[in-house]
Protein backbone atom coordinates (compact mmCIF):
# COMPACT_ATOMS: atom_id res chain seq x y z
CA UNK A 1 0.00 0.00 0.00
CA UNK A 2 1.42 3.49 -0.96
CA UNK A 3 1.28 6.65 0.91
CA UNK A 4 -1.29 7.78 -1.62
CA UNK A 5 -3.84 5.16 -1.01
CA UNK A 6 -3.08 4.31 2.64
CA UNK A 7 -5.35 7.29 4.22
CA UNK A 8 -8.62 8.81 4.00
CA UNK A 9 -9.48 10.66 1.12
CA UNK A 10 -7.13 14.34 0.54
CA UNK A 11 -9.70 16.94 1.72
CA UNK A 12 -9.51 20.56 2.70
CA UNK A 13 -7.83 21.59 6.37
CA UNK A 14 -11.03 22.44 8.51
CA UNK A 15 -11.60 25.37 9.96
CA UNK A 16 -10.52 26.42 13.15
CA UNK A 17 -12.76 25.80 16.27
CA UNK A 18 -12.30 28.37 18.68
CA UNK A 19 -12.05 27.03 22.63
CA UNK A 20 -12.04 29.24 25.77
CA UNK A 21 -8.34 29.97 26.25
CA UNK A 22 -5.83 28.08 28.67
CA UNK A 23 -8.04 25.42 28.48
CA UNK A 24 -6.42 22.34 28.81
CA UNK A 25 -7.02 18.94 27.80
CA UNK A 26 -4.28 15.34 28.52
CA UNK A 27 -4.20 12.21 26.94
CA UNK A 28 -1.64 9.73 28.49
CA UNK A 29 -1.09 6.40 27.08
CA UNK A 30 -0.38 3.57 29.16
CA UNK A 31 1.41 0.44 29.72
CA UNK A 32 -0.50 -2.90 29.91
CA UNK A 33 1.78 -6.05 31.35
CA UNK A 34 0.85 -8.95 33.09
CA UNK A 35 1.81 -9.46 36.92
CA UNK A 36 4.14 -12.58 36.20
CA UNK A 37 7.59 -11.23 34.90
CA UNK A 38 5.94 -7.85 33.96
CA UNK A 39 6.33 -7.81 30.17
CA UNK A 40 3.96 -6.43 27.90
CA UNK A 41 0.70 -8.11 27.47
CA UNK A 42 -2.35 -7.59 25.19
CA UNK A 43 -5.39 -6.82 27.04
CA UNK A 44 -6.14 -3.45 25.77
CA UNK A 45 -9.59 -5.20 24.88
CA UNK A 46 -10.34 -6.49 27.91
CA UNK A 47 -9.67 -2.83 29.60
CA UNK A 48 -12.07 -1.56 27.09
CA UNK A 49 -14.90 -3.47 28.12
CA UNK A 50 -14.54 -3.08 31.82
CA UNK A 51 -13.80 0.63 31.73
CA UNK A 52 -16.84 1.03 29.73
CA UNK A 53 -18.47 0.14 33.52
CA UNK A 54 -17.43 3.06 34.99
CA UNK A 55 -18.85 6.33 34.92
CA UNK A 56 -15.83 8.48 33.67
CA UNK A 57 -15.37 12.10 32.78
CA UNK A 58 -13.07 11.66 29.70
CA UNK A 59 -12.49 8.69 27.41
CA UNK A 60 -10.63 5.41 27.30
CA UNK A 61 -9.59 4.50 24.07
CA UNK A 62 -6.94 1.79 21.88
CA UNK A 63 -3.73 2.23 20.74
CA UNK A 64 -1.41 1.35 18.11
CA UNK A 65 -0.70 -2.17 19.62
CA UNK A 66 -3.17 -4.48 21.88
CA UNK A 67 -0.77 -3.70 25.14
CA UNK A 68 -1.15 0.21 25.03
CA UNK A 69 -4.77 2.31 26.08
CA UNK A 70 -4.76 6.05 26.21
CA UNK A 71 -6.74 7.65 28.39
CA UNK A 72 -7.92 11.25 27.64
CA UNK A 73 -9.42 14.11 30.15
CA UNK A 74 -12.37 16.04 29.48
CA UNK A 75 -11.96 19.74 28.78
CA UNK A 76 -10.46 21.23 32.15
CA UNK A 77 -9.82 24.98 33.31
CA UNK A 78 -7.12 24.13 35.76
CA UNK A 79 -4.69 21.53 36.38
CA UNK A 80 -6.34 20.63 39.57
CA UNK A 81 -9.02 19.47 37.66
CA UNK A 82 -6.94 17.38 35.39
CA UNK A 83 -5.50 15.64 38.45
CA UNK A 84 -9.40 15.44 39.49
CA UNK A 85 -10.41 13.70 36.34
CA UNK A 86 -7.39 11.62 35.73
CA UNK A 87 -7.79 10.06 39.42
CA UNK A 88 -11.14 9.14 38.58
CA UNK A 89 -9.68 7.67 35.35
CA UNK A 90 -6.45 5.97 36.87
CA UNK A 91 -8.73 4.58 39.74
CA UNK A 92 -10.87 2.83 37.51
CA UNK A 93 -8.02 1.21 35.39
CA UNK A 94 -6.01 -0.39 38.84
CA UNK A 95 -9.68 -2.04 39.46
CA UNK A 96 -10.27 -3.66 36.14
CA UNK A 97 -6.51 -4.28 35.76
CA UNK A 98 -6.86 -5.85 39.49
CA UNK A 99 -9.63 -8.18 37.54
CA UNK A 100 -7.08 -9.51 34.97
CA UNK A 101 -4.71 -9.96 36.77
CA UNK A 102 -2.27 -7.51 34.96
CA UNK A 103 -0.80 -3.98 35.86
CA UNK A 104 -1.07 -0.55 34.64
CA UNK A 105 2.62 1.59 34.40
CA UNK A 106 3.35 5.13 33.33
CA UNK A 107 7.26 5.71 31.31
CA UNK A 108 7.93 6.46 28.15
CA UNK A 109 8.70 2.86 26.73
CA UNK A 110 8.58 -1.01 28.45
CA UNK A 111 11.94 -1.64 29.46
CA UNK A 112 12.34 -4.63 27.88
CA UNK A 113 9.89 -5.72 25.49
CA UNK A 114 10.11 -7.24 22.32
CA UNK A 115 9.10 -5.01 19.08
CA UNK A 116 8.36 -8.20 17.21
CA UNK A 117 5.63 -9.42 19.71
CA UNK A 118 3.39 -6.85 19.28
CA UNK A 119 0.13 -7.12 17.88
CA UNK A 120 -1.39 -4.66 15.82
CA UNK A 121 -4.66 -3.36 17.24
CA UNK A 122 -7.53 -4.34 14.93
CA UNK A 123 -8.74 -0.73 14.25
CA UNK A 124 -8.85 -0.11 10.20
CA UNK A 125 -6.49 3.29 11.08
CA UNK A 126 -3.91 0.61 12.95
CA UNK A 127 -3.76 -1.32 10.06
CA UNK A 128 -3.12 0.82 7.60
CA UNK A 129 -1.01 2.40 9.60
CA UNK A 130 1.17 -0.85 9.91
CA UNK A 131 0.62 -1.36 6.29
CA UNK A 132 2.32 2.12 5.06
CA UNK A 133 5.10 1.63 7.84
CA UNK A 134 5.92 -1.48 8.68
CA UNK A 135 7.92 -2.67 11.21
CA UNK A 136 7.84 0.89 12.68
CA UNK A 137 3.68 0.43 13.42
CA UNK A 138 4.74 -2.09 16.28
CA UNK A 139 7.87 0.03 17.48
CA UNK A 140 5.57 2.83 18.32
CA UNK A 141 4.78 0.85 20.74
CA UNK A 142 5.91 3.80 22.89
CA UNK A 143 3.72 5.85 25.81
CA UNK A 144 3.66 9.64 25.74
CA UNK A 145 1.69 12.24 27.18
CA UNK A 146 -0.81 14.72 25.13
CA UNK A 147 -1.31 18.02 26.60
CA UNK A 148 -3.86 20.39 24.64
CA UNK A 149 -4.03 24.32 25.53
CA UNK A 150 -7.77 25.89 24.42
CA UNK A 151 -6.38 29.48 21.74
CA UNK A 152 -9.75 31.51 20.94
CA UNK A 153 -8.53 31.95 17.68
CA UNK A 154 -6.35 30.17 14.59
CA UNK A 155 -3.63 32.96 14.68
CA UNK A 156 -3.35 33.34 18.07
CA UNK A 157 -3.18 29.17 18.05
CA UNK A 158 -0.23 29.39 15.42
CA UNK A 159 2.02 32.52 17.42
CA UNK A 160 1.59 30.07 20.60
CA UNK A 161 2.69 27.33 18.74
CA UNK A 162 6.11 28.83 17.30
CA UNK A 163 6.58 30.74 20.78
CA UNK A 164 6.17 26.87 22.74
CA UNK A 165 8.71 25.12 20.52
CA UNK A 166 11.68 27.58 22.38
CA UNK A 167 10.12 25.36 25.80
CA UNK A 168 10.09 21.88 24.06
CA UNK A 169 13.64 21.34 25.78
CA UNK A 170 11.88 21.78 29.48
CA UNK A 171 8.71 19.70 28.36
CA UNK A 172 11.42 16.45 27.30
CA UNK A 173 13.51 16.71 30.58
CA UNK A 174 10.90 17.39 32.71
CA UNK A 175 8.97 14.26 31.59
CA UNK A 176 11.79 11.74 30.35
CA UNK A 177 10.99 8.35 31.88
CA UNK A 178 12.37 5.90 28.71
CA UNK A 179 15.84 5.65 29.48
CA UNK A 180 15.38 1.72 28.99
CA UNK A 181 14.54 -0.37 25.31
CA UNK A 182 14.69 -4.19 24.85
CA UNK A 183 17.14 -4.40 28.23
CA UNK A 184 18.94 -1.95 27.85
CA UNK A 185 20.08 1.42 28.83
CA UNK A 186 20.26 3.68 26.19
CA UNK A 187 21.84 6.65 28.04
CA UNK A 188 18.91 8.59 26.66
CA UNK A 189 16.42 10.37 29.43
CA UNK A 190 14.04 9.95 26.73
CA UNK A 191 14.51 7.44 24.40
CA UNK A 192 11.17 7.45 22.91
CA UNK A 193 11.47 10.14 20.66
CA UNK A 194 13.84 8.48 18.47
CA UNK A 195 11.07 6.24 17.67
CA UNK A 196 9.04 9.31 16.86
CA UNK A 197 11.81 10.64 14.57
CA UNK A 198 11.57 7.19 12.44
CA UNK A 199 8.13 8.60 10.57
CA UNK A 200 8.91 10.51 7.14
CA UNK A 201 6.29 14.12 8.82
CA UNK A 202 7.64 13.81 12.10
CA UNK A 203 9.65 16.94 13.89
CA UNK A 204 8.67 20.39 13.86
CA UNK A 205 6.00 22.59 11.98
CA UNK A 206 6.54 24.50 9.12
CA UNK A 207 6.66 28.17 10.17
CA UNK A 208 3.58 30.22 9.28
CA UNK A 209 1.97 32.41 11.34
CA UNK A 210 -1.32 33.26 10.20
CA UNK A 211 -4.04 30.75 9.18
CA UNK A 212 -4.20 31.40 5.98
CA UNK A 213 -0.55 30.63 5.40
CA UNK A 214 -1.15 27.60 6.88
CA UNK A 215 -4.17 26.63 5.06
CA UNK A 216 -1.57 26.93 1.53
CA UNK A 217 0.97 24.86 3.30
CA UNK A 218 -1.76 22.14 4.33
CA UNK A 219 -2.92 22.42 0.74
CA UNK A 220 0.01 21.83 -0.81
CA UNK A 221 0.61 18.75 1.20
CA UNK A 222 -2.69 17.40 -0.04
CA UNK A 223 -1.76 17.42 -3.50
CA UNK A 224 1.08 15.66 -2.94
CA UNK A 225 -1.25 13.05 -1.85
CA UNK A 226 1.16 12.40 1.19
CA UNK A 227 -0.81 13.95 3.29
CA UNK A 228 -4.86 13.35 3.93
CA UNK A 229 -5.75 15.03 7.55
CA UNK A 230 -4.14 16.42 10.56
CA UNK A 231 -3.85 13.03 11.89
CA UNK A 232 -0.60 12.69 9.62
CA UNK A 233 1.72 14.71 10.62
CA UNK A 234 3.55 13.68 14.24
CA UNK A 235 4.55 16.95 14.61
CA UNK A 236 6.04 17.80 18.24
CA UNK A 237 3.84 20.64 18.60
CA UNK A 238 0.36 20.90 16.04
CA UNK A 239 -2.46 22.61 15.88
CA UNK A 240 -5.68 20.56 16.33
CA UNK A 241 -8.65 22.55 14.64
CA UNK A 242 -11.32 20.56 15.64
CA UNK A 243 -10.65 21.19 19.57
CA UNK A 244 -9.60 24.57 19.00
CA UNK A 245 -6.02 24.05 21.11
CA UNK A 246 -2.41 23.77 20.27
CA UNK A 247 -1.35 20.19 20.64
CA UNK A 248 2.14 19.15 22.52
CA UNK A 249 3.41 15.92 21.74
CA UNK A 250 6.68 15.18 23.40
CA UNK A 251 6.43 14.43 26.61
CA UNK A 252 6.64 10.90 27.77
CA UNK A 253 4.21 9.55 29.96
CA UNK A 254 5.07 10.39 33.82
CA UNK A 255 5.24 7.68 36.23
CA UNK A 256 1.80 9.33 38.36
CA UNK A 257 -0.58 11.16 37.20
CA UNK A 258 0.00 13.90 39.70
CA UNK A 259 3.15 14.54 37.92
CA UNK A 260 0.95 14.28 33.98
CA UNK A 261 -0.95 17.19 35.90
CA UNK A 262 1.83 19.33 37.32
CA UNK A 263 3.40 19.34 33.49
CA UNK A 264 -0.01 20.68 32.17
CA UNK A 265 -0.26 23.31 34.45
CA UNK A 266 3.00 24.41 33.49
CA UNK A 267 2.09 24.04 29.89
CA UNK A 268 -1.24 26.70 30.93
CA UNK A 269 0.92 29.12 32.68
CA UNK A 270 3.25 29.21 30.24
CA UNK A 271 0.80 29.94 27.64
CA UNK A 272 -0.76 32.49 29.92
CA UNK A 273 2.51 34.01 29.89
CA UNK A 274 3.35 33.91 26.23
CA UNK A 275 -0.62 34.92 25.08
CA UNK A 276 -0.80 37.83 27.57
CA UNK A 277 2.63 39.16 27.79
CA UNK A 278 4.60 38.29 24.78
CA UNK A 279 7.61 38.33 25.48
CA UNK A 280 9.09 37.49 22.29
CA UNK A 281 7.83 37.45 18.85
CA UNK A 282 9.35 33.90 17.13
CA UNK A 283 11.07 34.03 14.03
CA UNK A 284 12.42 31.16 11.43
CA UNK A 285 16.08 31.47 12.67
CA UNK A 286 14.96 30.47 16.24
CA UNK A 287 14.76 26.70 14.55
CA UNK A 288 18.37 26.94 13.67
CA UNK A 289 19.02 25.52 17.37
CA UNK A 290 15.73 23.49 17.67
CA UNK A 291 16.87 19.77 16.80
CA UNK A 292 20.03 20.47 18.82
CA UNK A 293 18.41 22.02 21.75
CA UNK A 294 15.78 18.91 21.20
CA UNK A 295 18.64 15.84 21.08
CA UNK A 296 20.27 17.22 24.52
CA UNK A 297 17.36 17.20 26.10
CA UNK A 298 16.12 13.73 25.16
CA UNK A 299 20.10 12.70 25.58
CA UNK A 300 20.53 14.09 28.85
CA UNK A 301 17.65 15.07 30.74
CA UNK A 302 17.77 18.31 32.97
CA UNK A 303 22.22 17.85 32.93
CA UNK A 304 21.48 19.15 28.55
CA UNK A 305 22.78 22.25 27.30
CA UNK A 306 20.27 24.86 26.28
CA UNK A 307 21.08 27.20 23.49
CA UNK A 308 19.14 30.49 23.74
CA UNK A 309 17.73 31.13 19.71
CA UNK A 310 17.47 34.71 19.88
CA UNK A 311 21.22 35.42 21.80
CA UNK A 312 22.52 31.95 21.08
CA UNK A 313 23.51 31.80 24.62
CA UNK A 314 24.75 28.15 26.05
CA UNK A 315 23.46 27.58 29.67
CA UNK A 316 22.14 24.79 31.79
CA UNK A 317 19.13 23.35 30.79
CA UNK A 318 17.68 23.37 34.46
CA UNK A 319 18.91 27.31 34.47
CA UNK A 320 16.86 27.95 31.71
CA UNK A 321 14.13 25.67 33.19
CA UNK A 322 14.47 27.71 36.58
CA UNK A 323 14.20 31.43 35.03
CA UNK A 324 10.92 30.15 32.90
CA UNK A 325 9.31 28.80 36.43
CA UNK A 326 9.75 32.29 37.79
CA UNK A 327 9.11 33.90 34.68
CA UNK A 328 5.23 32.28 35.03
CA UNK A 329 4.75 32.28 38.21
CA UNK A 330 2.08 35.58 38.53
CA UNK A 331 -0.12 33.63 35.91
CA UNK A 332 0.54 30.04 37.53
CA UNK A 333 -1.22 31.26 41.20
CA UNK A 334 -4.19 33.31 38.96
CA UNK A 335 -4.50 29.97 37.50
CA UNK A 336 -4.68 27.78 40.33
CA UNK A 337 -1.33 26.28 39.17
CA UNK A 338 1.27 27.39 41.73
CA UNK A 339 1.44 23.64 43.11
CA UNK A 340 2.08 22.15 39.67
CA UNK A 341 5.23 25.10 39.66
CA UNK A 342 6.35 24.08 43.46
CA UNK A 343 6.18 20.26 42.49
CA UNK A 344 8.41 20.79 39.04
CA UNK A 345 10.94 23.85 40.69
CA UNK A 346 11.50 20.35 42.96
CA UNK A 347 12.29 18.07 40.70
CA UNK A 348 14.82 20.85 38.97
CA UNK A 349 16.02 21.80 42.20
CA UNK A 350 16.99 18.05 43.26
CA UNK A 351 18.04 17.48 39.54
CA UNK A 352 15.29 14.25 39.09
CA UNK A 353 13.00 13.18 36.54
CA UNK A 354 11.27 9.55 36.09
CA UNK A 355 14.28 8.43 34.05
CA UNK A 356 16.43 8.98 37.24
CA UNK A 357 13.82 7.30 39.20
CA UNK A 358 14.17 4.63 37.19
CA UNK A 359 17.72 3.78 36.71
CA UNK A 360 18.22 4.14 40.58
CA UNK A 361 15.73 1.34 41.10
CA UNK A 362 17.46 -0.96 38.30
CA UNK A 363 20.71 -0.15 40.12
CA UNK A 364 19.42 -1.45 42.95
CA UNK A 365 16.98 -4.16 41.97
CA UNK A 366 19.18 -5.44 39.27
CA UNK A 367 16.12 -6.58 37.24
CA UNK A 368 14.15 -4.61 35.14
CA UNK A 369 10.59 -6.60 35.86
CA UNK A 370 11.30 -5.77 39.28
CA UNK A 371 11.23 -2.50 38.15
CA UNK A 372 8.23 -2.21 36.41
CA UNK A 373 6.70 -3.96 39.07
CA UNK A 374 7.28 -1.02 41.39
CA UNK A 375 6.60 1.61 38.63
CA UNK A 376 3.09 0.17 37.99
CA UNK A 377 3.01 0.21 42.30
CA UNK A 378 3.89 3.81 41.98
CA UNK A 379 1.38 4.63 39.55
CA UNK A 380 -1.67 2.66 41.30
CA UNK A 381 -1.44 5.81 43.76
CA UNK A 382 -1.64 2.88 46.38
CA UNK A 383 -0.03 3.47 49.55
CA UNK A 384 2.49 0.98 51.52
């Protein structure tokens, strides 16, 4: 199957839903392995039908492969109410998973498992999906973390979008939890990513800042028949016109929800800070340091190098993380979000992220299923 047949139909790019602004919507997809030596196992069915038991605020949904689900929030002002819902959410998934007999985990990928064991999930998307890419359908078998931010307009959508991609260094170390694939340690904080760079429209939007400019770039793609919908480019930041936000796509999943949380309400106060008092305006040339500034953070977490696009400045990473937090905190406590801030300043100050978590556990466990064992412990919210 070629790229031209493999989608839907080319049609035009629809128009852009306005949503209240700073509202915020997660998805997280999650890890489904059974409770023997903690490997991946396909029950994402099974989850399905129990979930659909509970009364839930959001949605549970399939993935890719039969041992992933995503979960997805309603539309929330606050990240306090995107703790609220996802509680509810990850509540209901420890019961039915307590059913099966099998565990739920947060982290960017399964430490361990086996590409080639996958199953594709039988979803006519998922198959043509694995179809047009092969081998790389059932290595995407990878667990990130969605994070939508309501723009009451397309233009304002599209400036937000250009002015985030200067933060998608603090989004990657502040959620890297994949430091581990097929048993080994990669000495990636976020290995997943790489995965994501694999597809052909993966990486960064093209740089237009009106709709209308983007509406000729979407257009063109179309023609080339490459391109059908939205849905097709894995963009680390897009605009999603049908919800009316700005989508960010490169966080991996924490290993709590409270942490999922504390990341979006960063993600609203910095958009409350970029929306109301533009700091900057963004320009092409601040992609010149983009995919660098991008590989140290997946490479080394919050020890990365940050290059600064508009003074090309080299500091820490966690510096640059550090002046941001301060930078947003007036519009994180009108926002309710000044816990979210206190939680991340934290993990910055103490220099931790899952991925650290994580490798300190295998270096004491010495054995990975040991330490997804205690991951999916951590993420039950369960106490000792």
């Amino acid at each position: 199957m070629t790229a031209v047949t493999a989608m839907d139909k080319p049609r035009r790019l629809e128009p852009f839903g306005p949503s209240a602004a700073l509202s915020l919507g997660v998805e997280l997809e999650l890890q489904l392995v059974n409770t023997h030596d903690y490997d991946l196992a396909p029950y994402a069915d099974d989850m399905l039908r129990l979930m659909a038991a509970h009364k839930l605020p959001g949605s549970v949904v399939p993935e890719v492969t039969s041992s992933m689900i995503e979960i997805s929030t309603g539309v929330c002002t606050s990240s306090a109410q995107v703790l609220a819902e996802l509680t509810q959410m990850r509540n209901a998934l420890v019961k039915s998973a307590d059913k099966l007999n099998i565990a739920v985990v947060g982290g960017g990928t399964h430490p361990f498992q086996q590409w080639h064991e996958r199953r594709i999930y039988d979803k006519p998307r998922f198959k043509e999906l694995s179809s047009l890419y092969g081998y790389l359908s059932k290595q995407f078998t990878i667990f990130g973390q969605h994070v939508h931010v309501g723009c009451p307009d397309a233009d304002t959508a599209l400036l937000l979008l250009h002015r985030l991609s200067r933060y998608i260094p603090h989004f990657i170390a502040l959620s890297a939890s994949s430091p581990y694939v097929q048993g080994h340690d990669t000495a990636f904080d976020s290995a997943r990513l790489n995965s994501v760079f694999a597809f052909p429209l993966s990486g960064r939007a093209p740089f237009a800042l009106t709709w209308g400019e983007f509406e000729r770039f979407f257009d063109k793609m179309t023609r080339t028949g490459v391109v059908k919908s939205m849905k097709d480019f894995y963009w680390d930041i897009r605009p999603k016109p049908e919800f009316g936000t700005v989508e960010i796509r490169v966080f991996d999943t924490p290993l709590t929800i409270e942490h999922a949380a504390a990341l979006a309400g960063y993600v609203q106060s910095l958009s409350a800070w970029l929306m109301r008092d533009a700091p900057f305006m963004p320009v092409e040339d601040d992609y010149l340091v983009y995919t660098y500034n991008r590989f140290q953070a997946c490479r080394f977490g919050l020890d990365a190098v940050y290059v600064d696009p508009a003074s090309g400045e080299h500091m820490a990473l966690r510096e640059h993380i550090m002046l941001t937090l301060r930078a947003v905190e007036r519009h994180a406590a009108g926002l309710g979000a000044t816990s979210a801030i206190q939680l991340l300043r934290g993990d910055v100050n103490r220099n931790h992220n899952d991925a650290r978590w994580l490798r300190e556990l295998q270096s004491r466990e010495r054995l990975l299923a040991e330490v997804i064992r205690q991951a999916a412990f951590k993420f039950s919210g369960r106490s000792n």
